[in-house]
Protein backbone atom coordinates (compact mmCIF):
# COMPACT_ATOMS: atom_id res chain seq x y z
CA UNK A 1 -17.88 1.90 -4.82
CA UNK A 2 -14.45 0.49 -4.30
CA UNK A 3 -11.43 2.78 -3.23
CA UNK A 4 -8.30 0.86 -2.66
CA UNK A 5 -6.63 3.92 -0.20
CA UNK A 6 -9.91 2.06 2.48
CA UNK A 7 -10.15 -1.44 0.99
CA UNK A 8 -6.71 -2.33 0.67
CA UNK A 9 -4.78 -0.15 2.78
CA UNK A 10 -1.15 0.30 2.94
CA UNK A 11 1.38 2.34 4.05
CA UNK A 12 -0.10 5.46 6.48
CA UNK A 13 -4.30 4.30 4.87
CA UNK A 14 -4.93 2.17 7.25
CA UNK A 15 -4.78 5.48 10.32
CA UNK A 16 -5.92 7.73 7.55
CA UNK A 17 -9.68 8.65 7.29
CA UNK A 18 -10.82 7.81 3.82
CA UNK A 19 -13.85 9.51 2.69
CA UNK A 20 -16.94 7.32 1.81
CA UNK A 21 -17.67 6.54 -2.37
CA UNK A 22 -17.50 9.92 -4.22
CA UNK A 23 -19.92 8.75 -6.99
CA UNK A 24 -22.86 11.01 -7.55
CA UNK A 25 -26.24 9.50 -8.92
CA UNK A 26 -26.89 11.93 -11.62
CA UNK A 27 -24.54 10.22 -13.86
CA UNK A 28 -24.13 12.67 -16.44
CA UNK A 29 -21.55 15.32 -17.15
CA UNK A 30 -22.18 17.28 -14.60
CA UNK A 31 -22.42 14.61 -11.51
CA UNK A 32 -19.17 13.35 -12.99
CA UNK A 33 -17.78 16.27 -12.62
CA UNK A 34 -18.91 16.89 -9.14
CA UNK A 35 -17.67 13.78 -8.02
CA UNK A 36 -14.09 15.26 -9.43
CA UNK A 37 -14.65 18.15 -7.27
CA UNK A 38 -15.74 16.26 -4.15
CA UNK A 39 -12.76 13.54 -4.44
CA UNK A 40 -10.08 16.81 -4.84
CA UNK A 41 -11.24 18.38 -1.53
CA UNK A 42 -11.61 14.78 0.23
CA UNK A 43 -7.82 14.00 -1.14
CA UNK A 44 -6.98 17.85 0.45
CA UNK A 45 -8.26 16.58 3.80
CA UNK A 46 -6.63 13.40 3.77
CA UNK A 47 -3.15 15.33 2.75
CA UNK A 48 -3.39 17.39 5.68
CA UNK A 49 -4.49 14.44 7.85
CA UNK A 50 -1.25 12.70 6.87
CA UNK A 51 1.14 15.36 7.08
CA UNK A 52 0.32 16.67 10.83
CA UNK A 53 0.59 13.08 11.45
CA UNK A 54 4.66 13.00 10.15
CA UNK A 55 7.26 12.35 12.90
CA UNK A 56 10.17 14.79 12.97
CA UNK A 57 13.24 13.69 11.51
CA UNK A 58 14.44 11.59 8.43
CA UNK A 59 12.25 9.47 6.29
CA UNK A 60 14.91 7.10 5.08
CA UNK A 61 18.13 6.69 6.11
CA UNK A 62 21.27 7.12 3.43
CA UNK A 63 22.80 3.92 2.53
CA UNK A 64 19.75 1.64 2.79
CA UNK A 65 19.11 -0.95 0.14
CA UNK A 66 15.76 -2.04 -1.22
CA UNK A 67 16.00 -5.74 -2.16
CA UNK A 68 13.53 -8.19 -3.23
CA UNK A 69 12.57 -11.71 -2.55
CA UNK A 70 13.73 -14.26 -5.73
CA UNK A 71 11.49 -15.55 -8.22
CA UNK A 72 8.28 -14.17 -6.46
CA UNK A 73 5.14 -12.27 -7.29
CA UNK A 74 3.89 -9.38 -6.09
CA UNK A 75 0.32 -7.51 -6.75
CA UNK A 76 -0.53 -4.21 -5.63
CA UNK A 77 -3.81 -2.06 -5.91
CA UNK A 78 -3.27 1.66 -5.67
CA UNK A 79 -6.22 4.19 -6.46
CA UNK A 80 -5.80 6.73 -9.12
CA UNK A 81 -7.95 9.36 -10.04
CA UNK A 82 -9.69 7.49 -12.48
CA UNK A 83 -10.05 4.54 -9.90
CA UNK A 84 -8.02 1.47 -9.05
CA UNK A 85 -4.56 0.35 -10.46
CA UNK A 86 -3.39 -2.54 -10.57
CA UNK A 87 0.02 -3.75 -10.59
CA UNK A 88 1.81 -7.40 -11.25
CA UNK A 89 5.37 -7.76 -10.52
CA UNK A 90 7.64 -10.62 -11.14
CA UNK A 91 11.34 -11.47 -9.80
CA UNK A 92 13.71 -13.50 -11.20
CA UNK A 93 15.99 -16.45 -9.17
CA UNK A 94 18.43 -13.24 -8.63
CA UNK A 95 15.86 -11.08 -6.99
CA UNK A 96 15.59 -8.59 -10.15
CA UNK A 97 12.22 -7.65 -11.42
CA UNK A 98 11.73 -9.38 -14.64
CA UNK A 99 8.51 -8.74 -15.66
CA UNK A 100 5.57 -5.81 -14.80
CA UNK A 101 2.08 -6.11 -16.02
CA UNK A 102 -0.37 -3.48 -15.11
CA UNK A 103 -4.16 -2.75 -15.76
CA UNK A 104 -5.44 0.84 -15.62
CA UNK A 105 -9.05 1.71 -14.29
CA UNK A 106 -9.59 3.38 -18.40
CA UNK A 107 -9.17 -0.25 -19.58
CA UNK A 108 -12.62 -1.17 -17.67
CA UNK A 109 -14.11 2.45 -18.30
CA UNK A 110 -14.15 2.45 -22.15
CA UNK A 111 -17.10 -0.06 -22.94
CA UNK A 112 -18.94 2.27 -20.21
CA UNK A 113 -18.73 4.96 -22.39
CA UNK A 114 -20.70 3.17 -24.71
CA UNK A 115 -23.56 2.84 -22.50
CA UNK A 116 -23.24 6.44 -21.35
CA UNK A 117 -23.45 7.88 -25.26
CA UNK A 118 -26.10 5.54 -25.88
CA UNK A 119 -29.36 7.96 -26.85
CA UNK A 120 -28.10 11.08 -27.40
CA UNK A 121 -26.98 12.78 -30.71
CA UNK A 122 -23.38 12.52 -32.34
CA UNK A 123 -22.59 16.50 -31.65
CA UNK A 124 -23.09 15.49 -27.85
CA UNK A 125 -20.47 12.55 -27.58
CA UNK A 126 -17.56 14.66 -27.56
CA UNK A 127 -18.12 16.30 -24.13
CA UNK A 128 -19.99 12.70 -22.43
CA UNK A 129 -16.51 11.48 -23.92
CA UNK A 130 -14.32 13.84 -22.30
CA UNK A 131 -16.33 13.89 -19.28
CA UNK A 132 -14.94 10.12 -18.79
CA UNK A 133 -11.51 11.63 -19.85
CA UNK A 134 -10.30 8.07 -20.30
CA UNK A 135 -6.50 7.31 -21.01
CA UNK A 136 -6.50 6.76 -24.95
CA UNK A 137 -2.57 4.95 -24.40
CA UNK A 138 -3.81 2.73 -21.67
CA UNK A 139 -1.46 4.51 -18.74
CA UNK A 140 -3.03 6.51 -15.48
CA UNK A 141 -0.22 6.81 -14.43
């Protein structure tokens, strides 16, 4: 199971322990909900991890810019609680983002749901779908 916090690290993930896949092979309602649970007290630990590892002082200094390289593109894959996000940016020749294009992890989760109903009765499909609790809008975010 992917996790971008260990396969792409960034930022502080790369000292951070990341737990190992939180996927549970039961793969009904229940195990999906367990690996909720399990991925909530992993994220508690990692929290903690990071925070006694904060240096005293200021984060960011006042009067800092953020500027970006011209007509350049940029991808980035953060993990959400539904799994990975990814992110396309675009610049312009002035350095100004002109264009953002992201993909959600519900996007590759809803013909899973398919395969997950498949069998069972029509009264049941409510709580296998809300047990996937996929983003109807297409935005984790």
């Amino acid at each position: 199971m992917n996790d971008a916090r260990r396969d792409y690290p960034y930022a502080a993930y790369d000292s951070l322990y990341v737990a190992g896949t939180f996927a549970k092979t039961g793969g009904d309602v229940y195990a999906r909900f367990m690996a909720r649970v399990t991925e909530v007290y992993g994220s508690i630990k990692m929290l903690q991890q990071a925070l006694a590892g904060l240096p005293m002082g200021t984060i960011r200094e006042a009067g800092t810019e953020i500027t970006f390289r011209k007509s350049s593109l940029a991808l980035g894959i953060v993990e959400g609680w539904r799994g990975n996000i990814v992110y396309l940016i675009r610049t312009d020749g002035q350095g100004e983002i002109s264009r953002v294009a992201l993909r959600d992890p519900s996007f590759l989760n809803w013909t899973l749901l398919g395969y997950a109903a498949a069998g069972y009765i029509v009264p049941d499909f409510p709580l296998i779908n809300k047990s996937f609790n996929l983003s109807y809008s297409g935005n984790d975010l």
